[in-house]
N, C-alpha and C. Protein backbone atom coordinates (compact mmCIF):
# COMPACT_ATOMS: atom_id res chain seq x y z
N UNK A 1 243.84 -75.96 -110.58
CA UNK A 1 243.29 -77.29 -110.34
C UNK A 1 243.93 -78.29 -111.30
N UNK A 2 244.26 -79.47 -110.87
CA UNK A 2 244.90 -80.40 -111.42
C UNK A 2 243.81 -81.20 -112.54
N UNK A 3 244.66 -81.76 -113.58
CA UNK A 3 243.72 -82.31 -114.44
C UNK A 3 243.13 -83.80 -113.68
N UNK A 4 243.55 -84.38 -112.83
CA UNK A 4 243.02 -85.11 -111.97
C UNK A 4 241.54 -84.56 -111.40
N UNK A 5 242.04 -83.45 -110.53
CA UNK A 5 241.07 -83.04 -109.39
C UNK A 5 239.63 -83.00 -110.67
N UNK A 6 240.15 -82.34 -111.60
CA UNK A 6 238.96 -81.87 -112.82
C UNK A 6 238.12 -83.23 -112.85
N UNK A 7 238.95 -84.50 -113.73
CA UNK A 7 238.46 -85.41 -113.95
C UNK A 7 237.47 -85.91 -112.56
N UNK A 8 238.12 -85.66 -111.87
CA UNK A 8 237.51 -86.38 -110.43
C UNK A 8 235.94 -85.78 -110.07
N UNK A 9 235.94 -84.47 -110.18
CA UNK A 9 235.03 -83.58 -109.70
C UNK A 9 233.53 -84.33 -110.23
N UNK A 10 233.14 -84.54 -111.23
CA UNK A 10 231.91 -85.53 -112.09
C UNK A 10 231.43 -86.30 -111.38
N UNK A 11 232.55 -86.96 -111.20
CA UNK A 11 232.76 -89.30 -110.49
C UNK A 11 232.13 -88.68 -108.99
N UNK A 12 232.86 -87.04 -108.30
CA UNK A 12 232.03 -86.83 -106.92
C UNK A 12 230.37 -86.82 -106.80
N UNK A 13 230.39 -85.85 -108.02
CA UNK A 13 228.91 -85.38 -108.12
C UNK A 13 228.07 -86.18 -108.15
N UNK A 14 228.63 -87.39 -108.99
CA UNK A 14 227.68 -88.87 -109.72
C UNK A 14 227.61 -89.51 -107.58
N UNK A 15 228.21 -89.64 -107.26
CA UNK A 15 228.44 -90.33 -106.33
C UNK A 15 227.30 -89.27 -104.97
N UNK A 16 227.43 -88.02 -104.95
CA UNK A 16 226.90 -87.81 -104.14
C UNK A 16 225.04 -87.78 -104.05
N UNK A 17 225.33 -87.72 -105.46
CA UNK A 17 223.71 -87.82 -106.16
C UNK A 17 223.25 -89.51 -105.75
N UNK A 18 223.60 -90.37 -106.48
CA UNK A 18 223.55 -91.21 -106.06
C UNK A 18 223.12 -91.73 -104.13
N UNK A 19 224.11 -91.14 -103.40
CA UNK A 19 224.21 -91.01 -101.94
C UNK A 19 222.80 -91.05 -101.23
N UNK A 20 222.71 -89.47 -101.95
CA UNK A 20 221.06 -89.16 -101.77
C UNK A 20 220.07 -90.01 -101.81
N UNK A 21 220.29 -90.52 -103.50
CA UNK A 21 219.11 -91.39 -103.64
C UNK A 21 219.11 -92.40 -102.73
N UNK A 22 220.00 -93.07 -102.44
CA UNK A 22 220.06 -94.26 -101.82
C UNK A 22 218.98 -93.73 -100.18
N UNK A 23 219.74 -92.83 -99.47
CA UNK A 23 219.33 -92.07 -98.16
C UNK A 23 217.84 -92.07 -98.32
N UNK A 24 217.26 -91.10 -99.48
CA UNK A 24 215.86 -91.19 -99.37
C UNK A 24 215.25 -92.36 -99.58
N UNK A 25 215.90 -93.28 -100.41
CA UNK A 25 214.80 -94.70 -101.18
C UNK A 25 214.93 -95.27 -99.47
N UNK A 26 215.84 -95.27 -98.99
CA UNK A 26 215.53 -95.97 -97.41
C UNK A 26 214.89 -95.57 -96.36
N UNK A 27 214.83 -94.14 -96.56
CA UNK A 27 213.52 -93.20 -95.57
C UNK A 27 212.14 -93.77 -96.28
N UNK A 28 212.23 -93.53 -97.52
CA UNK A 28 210.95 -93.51 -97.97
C UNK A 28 210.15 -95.35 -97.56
N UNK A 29 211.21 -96.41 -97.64
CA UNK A 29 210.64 -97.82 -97.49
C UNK A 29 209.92 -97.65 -96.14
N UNK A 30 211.06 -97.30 -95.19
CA UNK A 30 210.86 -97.55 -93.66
C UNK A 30 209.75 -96.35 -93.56
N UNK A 31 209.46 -94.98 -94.11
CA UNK A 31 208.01 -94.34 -94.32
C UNK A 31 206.76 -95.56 -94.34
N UNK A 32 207.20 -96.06 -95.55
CA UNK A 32 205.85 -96.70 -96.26
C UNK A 32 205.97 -97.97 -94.87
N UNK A 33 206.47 -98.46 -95.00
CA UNK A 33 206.14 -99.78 -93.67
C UNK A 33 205.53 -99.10 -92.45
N UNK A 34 205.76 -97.92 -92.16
CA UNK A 34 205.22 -97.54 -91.10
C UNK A 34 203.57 -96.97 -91.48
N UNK A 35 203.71 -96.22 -91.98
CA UNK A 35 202.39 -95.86 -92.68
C UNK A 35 201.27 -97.10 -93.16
N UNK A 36 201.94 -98.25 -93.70
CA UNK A 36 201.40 -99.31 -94.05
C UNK A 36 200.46 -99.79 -93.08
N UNK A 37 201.58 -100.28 -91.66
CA UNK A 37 200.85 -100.94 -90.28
C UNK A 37 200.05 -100.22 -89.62
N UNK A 38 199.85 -98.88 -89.76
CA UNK A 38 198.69 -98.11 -89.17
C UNK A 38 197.34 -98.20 -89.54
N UNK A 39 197.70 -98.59 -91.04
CA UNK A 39 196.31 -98.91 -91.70
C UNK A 39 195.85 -100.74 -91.81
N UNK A 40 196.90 -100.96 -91.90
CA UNK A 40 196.40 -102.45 -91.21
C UNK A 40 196.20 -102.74 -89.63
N UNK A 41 196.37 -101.87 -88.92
CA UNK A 41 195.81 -102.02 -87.34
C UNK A 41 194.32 -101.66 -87.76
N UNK A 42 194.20 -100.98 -87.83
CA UNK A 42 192.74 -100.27 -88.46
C UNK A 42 192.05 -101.23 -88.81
N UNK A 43 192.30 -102.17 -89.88
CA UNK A 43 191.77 -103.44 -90.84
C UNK A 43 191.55 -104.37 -89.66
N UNK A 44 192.82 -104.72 -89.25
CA UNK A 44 193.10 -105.81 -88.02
C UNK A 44 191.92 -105.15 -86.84
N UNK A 45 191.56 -104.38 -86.48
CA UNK A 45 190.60 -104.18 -85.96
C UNK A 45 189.20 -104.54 -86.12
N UNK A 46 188.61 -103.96 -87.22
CA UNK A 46 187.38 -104.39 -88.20
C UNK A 46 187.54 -105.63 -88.34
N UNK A 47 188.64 -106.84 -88.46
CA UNK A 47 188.35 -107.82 -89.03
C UNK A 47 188.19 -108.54 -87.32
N UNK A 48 188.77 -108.33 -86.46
CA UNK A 48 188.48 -108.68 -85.04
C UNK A 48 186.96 -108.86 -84.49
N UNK A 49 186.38 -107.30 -85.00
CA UNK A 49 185.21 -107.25 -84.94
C UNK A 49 184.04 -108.14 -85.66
N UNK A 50 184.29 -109.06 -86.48
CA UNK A 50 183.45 -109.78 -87.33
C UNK A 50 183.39 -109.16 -88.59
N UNK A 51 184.01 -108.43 -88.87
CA UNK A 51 183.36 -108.04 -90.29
C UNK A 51 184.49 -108.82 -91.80
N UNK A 52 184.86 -110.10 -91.24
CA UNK A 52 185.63 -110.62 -92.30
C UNK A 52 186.96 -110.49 -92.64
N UNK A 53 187.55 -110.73 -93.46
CA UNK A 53 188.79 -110.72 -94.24
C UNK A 53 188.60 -109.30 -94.47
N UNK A 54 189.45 -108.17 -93.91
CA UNK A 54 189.46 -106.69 -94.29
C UNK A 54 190.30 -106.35 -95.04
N UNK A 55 190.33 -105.61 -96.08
CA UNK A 55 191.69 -105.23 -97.15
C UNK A 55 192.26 -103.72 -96.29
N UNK A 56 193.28 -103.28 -95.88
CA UNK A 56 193.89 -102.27 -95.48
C UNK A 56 193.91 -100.75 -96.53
N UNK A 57 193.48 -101.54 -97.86
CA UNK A 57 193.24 -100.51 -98.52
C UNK A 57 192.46 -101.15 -99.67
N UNK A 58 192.11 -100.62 -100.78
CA UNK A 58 191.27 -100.90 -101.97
C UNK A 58 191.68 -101.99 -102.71
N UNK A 59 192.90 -101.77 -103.21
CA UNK A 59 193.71 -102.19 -104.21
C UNK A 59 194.23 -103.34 -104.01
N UNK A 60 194.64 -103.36 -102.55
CA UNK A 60 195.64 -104.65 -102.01
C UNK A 60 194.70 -105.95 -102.88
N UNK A 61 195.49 -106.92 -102.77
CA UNK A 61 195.68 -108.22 -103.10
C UNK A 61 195.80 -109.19 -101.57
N UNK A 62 195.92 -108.51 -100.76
CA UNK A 62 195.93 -109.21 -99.63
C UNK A 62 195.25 -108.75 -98.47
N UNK A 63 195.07 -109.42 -97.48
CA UNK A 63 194.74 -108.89 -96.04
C UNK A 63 194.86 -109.31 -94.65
N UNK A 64 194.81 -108.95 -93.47
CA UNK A 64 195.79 -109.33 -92.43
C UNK A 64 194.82 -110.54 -91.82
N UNK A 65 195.98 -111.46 -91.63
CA UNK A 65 195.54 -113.22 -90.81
C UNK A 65 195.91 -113.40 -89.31
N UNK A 66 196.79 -111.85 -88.51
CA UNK A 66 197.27 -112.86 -87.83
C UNK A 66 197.77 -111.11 -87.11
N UNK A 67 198.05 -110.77 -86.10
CA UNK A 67 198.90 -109.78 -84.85
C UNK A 67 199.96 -110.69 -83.92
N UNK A 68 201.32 -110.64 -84.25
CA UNK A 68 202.36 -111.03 -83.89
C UNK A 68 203.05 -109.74 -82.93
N UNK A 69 203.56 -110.58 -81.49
CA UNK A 69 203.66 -109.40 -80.50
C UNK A 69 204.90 -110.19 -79.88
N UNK A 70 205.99 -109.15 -79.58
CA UNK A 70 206.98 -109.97 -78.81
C UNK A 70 206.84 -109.06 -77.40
N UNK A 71 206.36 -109.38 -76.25
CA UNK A 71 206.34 -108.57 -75.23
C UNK A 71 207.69 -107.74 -74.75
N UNK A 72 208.35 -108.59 -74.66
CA UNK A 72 209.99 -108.05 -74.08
C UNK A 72 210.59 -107.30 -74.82
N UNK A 73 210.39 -106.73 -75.98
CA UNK A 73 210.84 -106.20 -76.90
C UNK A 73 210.16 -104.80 -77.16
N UNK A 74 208.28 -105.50 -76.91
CA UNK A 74 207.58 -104.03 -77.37
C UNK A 74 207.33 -103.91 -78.37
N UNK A 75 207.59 -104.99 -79.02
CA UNK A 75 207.27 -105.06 -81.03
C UNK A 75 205.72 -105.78 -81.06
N UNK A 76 205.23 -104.97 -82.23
CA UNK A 76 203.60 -105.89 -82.78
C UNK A 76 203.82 -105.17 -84.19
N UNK A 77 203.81 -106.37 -84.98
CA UNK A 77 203.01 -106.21 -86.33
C UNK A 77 202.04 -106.89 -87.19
N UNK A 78 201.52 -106.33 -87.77
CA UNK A 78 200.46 -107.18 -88.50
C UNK A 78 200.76 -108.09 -89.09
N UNK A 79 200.63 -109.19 -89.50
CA UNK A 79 200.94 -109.98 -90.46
C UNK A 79 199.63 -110.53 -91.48
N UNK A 80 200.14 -110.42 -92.66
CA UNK A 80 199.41 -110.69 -94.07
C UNK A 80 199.13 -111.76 -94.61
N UNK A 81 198.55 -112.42 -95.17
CA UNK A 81 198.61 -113.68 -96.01
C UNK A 81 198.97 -113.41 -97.37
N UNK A 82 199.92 -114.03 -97.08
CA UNK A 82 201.13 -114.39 -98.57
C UNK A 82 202.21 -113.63 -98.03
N UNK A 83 203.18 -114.61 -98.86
CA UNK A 83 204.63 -113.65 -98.63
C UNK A 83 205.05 -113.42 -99.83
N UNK A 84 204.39 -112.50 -100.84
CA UNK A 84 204.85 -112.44 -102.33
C UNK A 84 205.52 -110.75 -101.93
N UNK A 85 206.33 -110.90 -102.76
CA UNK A 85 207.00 -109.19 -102.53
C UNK A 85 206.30 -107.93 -102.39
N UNK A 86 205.06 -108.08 -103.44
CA UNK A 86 204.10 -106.57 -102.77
C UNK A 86 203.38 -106.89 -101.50
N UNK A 87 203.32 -108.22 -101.19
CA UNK A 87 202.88 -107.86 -99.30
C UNK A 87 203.97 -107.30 -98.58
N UNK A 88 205.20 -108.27 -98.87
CA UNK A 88 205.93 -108.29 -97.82
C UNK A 88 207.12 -106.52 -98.15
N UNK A 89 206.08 -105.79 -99.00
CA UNK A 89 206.72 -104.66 -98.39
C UNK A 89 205.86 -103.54 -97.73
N UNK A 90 204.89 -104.01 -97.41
CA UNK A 90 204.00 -103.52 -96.18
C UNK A 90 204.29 -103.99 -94.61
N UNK A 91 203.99 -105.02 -95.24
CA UNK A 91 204.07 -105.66 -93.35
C UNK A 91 204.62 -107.72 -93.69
N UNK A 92 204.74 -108.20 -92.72
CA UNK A 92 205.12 -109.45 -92.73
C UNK A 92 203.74 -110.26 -93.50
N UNK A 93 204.60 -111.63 -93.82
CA UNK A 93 203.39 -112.33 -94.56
C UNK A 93 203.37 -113.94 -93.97
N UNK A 94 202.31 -114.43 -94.11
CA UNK A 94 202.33 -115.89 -93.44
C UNK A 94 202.31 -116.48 -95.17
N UNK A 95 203.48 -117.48 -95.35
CA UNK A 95 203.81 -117.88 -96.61
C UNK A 95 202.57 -119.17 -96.92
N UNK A 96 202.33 -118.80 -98.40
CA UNK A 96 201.40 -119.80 -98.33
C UNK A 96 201.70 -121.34 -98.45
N UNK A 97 200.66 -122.38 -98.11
CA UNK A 97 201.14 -123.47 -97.85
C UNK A 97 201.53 -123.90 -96.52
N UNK A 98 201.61 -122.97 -96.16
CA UNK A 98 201.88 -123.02 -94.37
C UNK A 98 200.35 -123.04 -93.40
N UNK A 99 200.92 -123.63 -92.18
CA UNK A 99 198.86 -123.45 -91.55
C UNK A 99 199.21 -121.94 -90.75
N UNK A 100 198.18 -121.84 -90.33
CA UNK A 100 197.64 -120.51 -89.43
C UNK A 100 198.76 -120.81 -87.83
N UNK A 101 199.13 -119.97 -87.62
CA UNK A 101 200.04 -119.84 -86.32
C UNK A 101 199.08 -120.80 -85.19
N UNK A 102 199.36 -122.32 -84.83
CA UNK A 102 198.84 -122.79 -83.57
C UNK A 102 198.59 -124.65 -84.37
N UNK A 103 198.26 -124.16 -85.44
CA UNK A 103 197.79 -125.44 -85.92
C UNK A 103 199.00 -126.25 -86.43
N UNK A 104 198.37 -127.61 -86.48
CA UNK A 104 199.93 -128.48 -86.47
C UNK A 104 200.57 -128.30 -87.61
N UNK A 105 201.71 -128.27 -87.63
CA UNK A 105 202.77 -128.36 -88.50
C UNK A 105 203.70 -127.11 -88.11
N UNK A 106 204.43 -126.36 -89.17
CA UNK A 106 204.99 -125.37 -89.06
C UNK A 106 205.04 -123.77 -89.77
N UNK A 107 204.18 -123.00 -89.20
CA UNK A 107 203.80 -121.93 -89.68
C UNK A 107 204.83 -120.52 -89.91
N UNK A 108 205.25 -120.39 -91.39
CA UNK A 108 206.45 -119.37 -91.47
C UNK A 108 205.99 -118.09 -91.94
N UNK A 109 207.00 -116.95 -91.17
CA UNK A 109 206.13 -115.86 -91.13
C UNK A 109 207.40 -115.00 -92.09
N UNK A 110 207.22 -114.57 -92.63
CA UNK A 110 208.68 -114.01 -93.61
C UNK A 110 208.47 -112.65 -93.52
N UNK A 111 209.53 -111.75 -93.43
CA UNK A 111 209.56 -110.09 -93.75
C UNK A 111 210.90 -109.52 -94.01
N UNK A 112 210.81 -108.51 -94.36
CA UNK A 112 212.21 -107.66 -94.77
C UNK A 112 212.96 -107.74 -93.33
N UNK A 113 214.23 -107.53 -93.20
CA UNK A 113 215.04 -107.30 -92.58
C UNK A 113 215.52 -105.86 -91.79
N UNK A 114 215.12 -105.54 -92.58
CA UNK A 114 215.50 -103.41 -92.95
C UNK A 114 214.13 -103.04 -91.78
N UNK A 115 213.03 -103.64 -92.11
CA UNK A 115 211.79 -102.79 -91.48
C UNK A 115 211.08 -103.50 -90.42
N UNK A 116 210.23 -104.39 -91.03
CA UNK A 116 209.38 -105.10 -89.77
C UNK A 116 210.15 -106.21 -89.02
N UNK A 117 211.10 -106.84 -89.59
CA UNK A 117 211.75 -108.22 -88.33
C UNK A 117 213.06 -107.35 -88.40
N UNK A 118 213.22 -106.23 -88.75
CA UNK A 118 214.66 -105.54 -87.97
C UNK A 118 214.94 -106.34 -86.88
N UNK A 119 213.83 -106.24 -86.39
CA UNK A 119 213.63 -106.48 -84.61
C UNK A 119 213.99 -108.51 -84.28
N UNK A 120 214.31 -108.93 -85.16
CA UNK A 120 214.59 -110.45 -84.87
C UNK A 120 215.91 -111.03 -84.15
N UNK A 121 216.60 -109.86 -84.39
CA UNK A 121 218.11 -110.05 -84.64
C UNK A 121 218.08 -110.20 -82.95
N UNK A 122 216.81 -109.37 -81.94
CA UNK A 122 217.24 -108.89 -80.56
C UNK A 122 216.50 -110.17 -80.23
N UNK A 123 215.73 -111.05 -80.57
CA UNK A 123 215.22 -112.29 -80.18
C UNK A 123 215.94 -113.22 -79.62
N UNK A 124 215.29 -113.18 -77.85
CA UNK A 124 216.29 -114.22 -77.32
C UNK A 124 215.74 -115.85 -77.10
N UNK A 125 216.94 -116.86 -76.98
CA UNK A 125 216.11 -118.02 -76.78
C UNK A 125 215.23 -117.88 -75.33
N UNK A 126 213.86 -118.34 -75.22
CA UNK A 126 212.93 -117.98 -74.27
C UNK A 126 212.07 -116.71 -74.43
N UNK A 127 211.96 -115.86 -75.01
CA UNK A 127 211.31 -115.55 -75.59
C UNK A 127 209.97 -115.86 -75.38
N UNK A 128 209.23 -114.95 -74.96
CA UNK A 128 207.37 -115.74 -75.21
C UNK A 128 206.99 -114.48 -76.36
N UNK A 129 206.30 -115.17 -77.22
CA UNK A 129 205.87 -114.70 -78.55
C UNK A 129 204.14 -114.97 -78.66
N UNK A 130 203.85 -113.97 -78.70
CA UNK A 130 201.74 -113.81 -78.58
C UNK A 130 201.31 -113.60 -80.27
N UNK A 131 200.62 -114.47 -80.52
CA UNK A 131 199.89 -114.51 -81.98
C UNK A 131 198.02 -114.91 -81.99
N UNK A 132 197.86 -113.49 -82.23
CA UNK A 132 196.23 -113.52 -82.26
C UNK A 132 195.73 -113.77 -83.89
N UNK A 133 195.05 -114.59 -83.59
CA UNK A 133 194.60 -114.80 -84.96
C UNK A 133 192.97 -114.28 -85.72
N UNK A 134 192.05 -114.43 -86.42
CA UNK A 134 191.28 -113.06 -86.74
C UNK A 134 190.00 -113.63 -85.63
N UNK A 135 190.11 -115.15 -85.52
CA UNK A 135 188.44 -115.38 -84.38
C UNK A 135 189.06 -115.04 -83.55
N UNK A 136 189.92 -114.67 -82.70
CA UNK A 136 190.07 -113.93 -81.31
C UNK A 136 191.21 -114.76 -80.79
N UNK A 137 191.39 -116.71 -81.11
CA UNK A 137 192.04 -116.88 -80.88
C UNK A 137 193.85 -116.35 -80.74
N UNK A 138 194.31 -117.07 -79.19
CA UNK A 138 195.82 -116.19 -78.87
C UNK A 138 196.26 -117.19 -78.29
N UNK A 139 197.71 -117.74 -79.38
CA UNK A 139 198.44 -118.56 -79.19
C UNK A 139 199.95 -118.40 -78.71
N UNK A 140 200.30 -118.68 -77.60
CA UNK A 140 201.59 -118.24 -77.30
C UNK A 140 202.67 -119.48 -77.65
N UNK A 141 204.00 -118.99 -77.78
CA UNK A 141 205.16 -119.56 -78.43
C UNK A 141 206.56 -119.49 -77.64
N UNK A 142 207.29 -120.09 -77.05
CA UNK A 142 207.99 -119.54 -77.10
C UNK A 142 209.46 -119.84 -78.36
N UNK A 143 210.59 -118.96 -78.09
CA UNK A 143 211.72 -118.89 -79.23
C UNK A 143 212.56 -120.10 -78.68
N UNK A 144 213.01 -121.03 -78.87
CA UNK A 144 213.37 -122.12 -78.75
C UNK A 144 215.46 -122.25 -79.41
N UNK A 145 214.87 -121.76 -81.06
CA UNK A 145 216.37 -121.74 -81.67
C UNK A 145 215.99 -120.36 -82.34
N UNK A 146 217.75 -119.99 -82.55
CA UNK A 146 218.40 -118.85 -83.30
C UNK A 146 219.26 -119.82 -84.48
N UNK A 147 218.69 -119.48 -85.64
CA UNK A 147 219.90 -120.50 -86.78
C UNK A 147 219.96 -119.10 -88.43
N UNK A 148 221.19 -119.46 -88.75
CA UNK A 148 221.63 -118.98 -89.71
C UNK A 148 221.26 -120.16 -90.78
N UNK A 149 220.66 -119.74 -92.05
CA UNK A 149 220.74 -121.02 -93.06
C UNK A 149 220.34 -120.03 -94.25
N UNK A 150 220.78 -121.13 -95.52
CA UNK A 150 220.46 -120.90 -96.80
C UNK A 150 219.52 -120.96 -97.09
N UNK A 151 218.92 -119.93 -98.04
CA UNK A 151 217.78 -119.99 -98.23
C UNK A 151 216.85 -121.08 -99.22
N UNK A 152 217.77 -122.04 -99.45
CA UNK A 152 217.18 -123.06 -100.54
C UNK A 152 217.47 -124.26 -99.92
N UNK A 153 218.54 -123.71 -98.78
CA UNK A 153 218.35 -125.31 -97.79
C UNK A 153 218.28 -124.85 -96.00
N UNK A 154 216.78 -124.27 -96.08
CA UNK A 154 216.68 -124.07 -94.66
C UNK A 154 216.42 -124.79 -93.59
N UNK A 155 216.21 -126.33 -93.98
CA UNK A 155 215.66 -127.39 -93.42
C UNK A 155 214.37 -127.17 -92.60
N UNK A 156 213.54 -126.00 -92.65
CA UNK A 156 211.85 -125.80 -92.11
C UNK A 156 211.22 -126.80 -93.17
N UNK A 157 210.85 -127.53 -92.39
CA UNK A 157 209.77 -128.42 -93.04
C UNK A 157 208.67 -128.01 -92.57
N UNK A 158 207.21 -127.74 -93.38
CA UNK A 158 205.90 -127.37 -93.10
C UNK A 158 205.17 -128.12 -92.25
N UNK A 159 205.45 -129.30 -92.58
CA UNK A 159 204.81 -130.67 -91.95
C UNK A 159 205.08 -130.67 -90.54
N UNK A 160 206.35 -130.52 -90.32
CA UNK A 160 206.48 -130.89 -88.76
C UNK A 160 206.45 -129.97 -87.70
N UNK A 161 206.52 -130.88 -86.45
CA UNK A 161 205.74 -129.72 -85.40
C UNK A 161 204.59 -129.64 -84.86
N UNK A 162 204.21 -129.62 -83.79
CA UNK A 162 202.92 -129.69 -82.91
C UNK A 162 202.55 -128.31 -82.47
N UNK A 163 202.41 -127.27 -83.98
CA UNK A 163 202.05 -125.41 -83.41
C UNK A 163 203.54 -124.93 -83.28
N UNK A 164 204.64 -124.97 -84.20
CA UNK A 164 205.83 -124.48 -84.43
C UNK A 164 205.51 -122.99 -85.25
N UNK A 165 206.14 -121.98 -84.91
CA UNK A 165 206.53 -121.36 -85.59
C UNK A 165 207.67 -120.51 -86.32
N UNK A 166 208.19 -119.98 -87.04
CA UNK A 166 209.33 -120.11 -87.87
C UNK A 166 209.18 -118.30 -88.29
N UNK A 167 210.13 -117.73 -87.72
CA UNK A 167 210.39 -116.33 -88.54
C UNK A 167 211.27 -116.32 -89.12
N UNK A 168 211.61 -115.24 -90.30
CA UNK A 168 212.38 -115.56 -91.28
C UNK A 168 212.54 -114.33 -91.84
N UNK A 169 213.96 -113.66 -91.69
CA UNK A 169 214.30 -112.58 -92.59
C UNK A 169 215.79 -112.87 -93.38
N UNK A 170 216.07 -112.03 -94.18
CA UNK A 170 217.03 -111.70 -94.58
C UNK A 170 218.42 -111.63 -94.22
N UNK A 171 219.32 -112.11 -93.82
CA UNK A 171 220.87 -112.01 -93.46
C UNK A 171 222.37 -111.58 -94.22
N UNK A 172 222.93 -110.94 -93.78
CA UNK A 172 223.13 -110.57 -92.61
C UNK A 172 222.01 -109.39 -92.49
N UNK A 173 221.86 -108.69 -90.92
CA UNK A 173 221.22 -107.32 -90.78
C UNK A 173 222.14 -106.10 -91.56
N UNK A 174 221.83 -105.14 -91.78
CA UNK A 174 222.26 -104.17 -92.36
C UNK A 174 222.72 -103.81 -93.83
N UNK A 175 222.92 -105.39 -94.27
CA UNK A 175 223.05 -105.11 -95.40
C UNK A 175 222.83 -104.87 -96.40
N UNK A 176 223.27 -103.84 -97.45
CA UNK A 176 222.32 -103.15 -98.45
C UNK A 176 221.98 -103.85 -99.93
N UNK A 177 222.58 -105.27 -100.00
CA UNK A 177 222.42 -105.99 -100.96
C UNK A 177 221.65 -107.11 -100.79
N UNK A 178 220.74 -108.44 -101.27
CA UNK A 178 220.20 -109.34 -100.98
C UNK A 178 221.31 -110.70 -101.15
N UNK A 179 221.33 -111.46 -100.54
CA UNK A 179 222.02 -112.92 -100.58
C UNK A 179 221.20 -113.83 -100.57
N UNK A 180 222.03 -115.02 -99.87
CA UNK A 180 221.42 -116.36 -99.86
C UNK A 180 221.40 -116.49 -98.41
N UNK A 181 221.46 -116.02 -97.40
CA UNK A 181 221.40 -116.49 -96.46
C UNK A 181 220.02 -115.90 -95.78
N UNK A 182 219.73 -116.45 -94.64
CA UNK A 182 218.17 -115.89 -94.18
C UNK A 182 218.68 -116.72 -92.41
N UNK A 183 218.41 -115.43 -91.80
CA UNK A 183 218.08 -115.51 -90.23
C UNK A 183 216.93 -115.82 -89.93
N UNK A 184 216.44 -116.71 -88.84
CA UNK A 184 215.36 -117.99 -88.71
C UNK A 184 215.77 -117.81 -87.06
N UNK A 185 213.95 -117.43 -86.43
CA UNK A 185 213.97 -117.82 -85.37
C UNK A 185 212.64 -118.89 -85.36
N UNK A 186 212.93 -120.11 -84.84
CA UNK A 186 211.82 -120.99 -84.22
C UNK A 186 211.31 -121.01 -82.96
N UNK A 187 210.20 -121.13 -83.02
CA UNK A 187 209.42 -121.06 -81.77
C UNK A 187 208.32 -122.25 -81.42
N UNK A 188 208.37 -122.71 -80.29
CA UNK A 188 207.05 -123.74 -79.76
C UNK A 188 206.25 -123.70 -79.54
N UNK A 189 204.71 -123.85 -79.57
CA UNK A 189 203.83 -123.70 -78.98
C UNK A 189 203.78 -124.00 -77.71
N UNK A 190 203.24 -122.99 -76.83
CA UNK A 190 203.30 -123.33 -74.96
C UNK A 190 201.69 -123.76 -75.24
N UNK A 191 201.67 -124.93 -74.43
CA UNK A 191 200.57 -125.41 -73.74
C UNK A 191 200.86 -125.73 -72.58
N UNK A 192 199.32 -126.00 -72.00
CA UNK A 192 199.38 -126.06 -70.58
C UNK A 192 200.14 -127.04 -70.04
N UNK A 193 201.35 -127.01 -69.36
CA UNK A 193 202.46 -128.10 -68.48
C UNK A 193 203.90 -128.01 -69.32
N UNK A 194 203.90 -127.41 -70.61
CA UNK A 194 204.84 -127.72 -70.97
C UNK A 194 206.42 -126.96 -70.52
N UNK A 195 207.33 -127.80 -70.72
CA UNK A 195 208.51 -127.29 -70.31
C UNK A 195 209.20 -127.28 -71.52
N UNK A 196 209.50 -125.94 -72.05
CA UNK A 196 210.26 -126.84 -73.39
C UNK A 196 211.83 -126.48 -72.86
N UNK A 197 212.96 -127.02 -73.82
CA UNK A 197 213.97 -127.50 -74.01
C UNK A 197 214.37 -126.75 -74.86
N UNK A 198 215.47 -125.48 -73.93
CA UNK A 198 216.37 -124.34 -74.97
C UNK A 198 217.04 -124.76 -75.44
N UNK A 199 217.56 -125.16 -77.02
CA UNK A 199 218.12 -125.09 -77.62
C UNK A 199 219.38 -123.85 -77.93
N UNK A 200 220.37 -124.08 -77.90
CA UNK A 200 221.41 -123.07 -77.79
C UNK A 200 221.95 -122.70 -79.32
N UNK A 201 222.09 -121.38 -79.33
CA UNK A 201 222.09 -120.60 -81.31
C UNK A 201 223.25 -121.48 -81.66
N UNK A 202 222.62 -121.73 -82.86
CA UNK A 202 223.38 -122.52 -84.34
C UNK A 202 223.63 -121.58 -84.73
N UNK A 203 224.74 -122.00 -86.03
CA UNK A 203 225.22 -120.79 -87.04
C UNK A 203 224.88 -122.09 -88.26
């Protein structure tokens, strides 16, 4: 064996170890997100029922405001109030400062990329988007724009909007590092007569 191959053999080992870790820390997230929303359906249930603001577990700091459903897709997840990093690695969060999905202005719903809005990327314009909120109310939306933007200049303003809503993950998909950019789908509130006006994807 060459004094190369020797030297080399370590730098493999370090690397395949490493490999691993990486493999499991990403089973184990997409574990916990799944495991997470089972127990917040559960909560999201009880709290349907009248029994209040439900915590999904003991400890949490938060609890679910809101069941976000894209029919065409087949996706529902819970969504949380707050989007501080220990929610939003359970399930999605409605950021605070924002109103409740329906009410005026513009309501943003933020989540990882990797787990719960994986699913954003397949969001088409038209789109009808169902958001139950904990009195029973169910507000439909549809997806209007697809936009790429920075995350410190996304131009979502809270204020505006007549029942807008705003999803928001991470960009690009797949990638294993965090940036500045964030994928943003907007959506309208449908009321009765309305026709809205597709907007065609920005970058």
């Amino acid at each position: 064996m060459s004094r190369l191959s020797r030297a080399l053999k370590p730098l493999a080992g370090l690397l395949l170890v490493a490999g691993i870790g990486l493999f499991a820390s990403s089973y184990w997230i997409e574990a916990k997100a799944v495991v997470a929303q089972v127990l917040l359906e559960q909560a999201w249930a009880a709290t349907l029922e009248g029994e209040g603001p439900v915590k999904a577990w003991s400890w949490a700091d938060t609890w679910p405001v809101a069941a976000l459903e894209v029919p065409r897709l087949g996706r529902r997840v819970i969504v949380l109030k707050g989007a501080s990093g220990e929610a939003m690695a359970f399930a999605p969060g409605l950021m605070d400062g924002t109103p409740l999905p329906g009410a005026s202005g513009t309501s943003i719903v933020a989540a990882h990329r990797d787990t719960h809005f994986e699913f954003l990327q397949d969001v088409e314009i038209g789109d009808k988007i169902q958001v139950t909120l904990a009195d029973g109310t169910v507000t439909w939306f549809e997806a209007t724009d697809r936009r790429i933007v920075y995350a410190d200049h996304s131009g979502i303003e809270v204020v505006a909007g007549d029942g807008r809503l705003a999803l928001v993950t991470c960009f690009p998909f797949g990638a294993m590092t965090s940036g500045p950019l964030r994928f943003v789908i907007i959506a309208e509130r449908i009321k009765p007569g309305d026709r809205l006006t597709r907007q065609s994807t920005s970058r």
